[in-house]
PDB file of N, CA and C in Angstrom:
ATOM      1  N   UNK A   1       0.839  -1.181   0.000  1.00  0.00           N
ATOM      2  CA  UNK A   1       0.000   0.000   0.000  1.00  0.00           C
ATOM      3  C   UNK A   1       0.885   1.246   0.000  1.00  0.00           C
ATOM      4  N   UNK A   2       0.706   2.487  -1.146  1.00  0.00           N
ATOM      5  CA  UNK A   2       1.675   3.401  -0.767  1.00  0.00           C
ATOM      6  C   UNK A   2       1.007   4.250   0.037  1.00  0.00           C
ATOM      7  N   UNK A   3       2.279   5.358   0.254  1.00  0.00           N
ATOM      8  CA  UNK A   3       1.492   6.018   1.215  1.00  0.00           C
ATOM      9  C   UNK A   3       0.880   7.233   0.681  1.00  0.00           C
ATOM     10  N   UNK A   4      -0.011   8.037   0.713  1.00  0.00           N
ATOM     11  CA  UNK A   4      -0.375   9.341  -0.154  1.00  0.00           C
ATOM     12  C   UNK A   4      -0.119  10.747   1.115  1.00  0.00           C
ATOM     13  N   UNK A   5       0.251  11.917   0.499  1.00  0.00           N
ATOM     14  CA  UNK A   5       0.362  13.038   0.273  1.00  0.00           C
ATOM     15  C   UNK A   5      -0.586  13.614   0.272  1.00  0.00           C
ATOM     16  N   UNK A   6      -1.431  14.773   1.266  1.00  0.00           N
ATOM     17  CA  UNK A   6      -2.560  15.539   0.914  1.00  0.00           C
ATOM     18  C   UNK A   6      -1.558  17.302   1.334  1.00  0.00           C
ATOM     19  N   UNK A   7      -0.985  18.356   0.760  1.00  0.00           N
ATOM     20  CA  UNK A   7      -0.982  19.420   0.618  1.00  0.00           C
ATOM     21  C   UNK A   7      -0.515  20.452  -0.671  1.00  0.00           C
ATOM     22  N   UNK A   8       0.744  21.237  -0.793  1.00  0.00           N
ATOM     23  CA  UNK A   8       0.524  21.642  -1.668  1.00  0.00           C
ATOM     24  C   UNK A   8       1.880  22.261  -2.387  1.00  0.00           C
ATOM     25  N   UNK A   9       1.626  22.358  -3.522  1.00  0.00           N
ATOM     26  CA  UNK A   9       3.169  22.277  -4.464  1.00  0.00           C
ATOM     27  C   UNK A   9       3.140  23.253  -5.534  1.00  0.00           C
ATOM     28  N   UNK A  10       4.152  23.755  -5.963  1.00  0.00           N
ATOM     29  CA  UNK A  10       4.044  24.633  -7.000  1.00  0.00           C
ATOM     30  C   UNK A  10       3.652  24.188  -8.479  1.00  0.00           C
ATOM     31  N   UNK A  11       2.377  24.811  -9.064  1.00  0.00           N
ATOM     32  CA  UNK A  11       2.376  24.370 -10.631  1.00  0.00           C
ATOM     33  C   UNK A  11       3.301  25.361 -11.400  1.00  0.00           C
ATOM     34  N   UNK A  12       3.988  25.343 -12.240  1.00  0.00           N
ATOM     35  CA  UNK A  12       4.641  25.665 -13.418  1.00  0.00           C
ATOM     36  C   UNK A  12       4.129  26.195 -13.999  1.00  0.00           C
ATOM     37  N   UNK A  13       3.005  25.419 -14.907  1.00  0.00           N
ATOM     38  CA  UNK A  13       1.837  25.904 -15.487  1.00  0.00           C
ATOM     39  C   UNK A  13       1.376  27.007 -15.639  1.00  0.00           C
ATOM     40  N   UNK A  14       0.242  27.142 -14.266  1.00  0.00           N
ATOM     41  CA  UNK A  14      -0.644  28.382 -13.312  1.00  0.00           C
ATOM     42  C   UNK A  14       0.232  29.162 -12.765  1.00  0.00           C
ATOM     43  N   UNK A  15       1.534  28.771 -12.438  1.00  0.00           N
ATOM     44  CA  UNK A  15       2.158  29.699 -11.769  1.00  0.00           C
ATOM     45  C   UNK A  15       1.761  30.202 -10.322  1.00  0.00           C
ATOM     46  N   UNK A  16       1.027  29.084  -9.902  1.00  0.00           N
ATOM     47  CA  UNK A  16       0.679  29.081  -8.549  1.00  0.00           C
ATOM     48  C   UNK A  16       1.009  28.189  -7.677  1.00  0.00           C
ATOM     49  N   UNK A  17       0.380  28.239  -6.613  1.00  0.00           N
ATOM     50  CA  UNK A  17       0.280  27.159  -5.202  1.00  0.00           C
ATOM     51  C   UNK A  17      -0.751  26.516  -5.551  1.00  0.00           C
ATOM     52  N   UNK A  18      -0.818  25.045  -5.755  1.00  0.00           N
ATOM     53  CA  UNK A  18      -2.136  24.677  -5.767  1.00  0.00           C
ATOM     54  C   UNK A  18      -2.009  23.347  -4.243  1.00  0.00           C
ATOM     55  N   UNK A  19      -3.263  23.230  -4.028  1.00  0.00           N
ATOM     56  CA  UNK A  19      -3.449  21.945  -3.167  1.00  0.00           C
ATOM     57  C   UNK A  19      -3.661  20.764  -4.158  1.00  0.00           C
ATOM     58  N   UNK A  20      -3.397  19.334  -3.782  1.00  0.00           N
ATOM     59  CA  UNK A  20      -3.448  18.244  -4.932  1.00  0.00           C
ATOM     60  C   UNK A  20      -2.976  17.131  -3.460  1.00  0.00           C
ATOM     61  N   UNK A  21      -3.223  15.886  -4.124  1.00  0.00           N
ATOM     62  CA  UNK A  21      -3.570  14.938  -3.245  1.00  0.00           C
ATOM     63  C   UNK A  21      -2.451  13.669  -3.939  1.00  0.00           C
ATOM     64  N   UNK A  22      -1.658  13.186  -3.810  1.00  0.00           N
ATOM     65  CA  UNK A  22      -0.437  12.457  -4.682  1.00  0.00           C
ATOM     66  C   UNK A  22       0.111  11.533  -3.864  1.00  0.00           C
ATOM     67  N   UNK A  23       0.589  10.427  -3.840  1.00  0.00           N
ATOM     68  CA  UNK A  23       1.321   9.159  -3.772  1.00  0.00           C
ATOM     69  C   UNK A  23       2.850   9.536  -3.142  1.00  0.00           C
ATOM     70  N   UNK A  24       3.350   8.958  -2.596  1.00  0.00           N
ATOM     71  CA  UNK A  24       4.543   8.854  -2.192  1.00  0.00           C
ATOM     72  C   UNK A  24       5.546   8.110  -2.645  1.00  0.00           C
ATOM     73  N   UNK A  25       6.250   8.649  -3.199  1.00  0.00           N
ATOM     74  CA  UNK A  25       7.386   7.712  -3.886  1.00  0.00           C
ATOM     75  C   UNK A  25       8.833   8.232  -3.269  1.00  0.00           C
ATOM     76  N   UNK A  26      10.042   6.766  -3.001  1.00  0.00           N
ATOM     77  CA  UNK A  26      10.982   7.337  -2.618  1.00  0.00           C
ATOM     78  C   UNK A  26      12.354   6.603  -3.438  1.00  0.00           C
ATOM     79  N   UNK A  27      13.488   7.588  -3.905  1.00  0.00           N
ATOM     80  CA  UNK A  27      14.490   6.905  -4.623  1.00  0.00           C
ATOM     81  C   UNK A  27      15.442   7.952  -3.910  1.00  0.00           C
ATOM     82  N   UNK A  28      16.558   6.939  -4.037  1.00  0.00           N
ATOM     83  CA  UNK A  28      17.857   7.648  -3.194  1.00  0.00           C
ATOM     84  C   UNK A  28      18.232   7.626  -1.823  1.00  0.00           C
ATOM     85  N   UNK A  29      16.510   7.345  -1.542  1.00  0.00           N
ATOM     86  CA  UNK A  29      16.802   7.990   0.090  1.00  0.00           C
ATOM     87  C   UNK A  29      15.843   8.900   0.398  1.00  0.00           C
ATOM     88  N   UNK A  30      15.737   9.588  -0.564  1.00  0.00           N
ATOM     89  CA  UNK A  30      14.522  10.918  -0.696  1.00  0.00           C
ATOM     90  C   UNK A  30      13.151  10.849  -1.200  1.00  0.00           C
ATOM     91  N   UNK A  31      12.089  11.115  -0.169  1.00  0.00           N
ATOM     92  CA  UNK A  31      10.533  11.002  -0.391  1.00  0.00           C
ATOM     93  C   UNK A  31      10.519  12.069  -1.093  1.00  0.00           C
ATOM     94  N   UNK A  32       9.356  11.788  -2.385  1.00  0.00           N
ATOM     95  CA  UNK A  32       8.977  12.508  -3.112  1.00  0.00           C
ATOM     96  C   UNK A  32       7.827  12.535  -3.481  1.00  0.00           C
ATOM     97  N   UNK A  33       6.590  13.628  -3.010  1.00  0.00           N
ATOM     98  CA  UNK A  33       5.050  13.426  -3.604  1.00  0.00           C
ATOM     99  C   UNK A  33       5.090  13.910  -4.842  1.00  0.00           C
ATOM    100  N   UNK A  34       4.197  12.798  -5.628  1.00  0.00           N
ATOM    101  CA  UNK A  34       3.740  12.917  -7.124  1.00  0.00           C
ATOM    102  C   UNK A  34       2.122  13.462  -7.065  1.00  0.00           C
ATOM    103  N   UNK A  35       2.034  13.854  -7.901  1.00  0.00           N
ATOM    104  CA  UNK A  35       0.139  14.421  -8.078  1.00  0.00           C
ATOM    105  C   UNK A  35       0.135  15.463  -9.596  1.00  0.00           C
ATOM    106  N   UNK A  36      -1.501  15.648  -9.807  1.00  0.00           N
ATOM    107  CA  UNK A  36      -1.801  16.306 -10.323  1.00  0.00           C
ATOM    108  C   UNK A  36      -2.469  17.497 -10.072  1.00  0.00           C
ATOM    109  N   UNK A  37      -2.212  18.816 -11.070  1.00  0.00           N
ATOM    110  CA  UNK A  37      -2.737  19.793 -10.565  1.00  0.00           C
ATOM    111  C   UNK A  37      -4.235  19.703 -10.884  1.00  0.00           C
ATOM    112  N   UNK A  38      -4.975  19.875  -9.860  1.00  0.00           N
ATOM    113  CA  UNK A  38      -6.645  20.178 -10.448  1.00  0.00           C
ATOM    114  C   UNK A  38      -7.179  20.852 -11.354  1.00  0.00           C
ATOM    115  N   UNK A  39      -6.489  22.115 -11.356  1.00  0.00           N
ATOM    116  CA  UNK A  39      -6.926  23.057 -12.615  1.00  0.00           C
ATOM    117  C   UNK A  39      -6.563  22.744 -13.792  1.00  0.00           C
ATOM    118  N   UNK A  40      -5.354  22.344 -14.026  1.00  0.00           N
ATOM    119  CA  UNK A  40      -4.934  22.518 -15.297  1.00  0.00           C
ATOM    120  C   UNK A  40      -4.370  20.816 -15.788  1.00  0.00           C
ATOM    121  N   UNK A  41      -4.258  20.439 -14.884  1.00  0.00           N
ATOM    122  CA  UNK A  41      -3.522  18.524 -15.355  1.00  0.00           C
ATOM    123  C   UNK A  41      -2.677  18.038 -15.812  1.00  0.00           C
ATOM    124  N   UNK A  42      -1.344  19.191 -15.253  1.00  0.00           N
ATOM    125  CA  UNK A  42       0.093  19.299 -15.496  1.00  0.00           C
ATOM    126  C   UNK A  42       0.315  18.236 -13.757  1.00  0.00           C
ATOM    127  N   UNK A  43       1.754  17.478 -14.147  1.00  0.00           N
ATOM    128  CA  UNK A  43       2.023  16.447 -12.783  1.00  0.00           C
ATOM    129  C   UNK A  43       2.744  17.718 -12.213  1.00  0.00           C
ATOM    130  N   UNK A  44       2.816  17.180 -10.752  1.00  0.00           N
ATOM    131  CA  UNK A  44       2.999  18.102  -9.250  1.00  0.00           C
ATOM    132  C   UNK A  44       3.907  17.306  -8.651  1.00  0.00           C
ATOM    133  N   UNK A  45       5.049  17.608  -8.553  1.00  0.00           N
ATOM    134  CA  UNK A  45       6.220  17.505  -7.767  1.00  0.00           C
ATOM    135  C   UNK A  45       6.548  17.960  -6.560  1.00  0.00           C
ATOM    136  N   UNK A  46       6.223  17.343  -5.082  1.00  0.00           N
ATOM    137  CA  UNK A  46       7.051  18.267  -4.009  1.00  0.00           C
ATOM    138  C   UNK A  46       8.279  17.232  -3.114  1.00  0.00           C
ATOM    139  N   UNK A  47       9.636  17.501  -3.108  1.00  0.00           N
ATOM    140  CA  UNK A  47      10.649  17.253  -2.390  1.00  0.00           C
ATOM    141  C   UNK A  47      10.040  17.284  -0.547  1.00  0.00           C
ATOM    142  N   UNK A  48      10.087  16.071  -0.297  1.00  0.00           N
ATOM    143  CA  UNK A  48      10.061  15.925   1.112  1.00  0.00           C
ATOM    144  C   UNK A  48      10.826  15.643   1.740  1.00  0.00           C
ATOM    145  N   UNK A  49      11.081  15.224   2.982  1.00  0.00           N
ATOM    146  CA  UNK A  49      12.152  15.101   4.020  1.00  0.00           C
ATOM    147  C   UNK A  49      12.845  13.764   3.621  1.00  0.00           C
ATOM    148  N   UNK A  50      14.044  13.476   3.731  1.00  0.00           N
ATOM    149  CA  UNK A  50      14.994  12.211   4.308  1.00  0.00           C
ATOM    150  C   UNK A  50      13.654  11.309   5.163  1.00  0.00           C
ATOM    151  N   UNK A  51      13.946   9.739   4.269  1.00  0.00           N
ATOM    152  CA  UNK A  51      12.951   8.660   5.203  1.00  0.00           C
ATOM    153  C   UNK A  51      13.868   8.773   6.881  1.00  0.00           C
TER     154      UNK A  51
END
């Protein structure tokens, strides 16, 4: 079961903050939430902490 992500990350896109709801993925060492933006349906990247 992964684990999911509920806050919020910069779109590129919009050029905003959006909130988005994304999966947890980790390589390296380093957690990383994946998601999509709601408005527009460009993927959402946010860098999280060391597991």
């Amino acid at each position: 079961m992964a684990e999911s992500y509920t806050g919020d990350a910069y779109c590129v896109k919009c050029k905003e903050k959006r909130d988005f709801t994304g999966e947890v993925h980790e390589t390296n060492g380093r957690r990383m939430a994946k998601g999509i933006c709601p408005v527009c349906g460009t993927k959402l990247n946010r860098i999280l902490g060391k597991a």
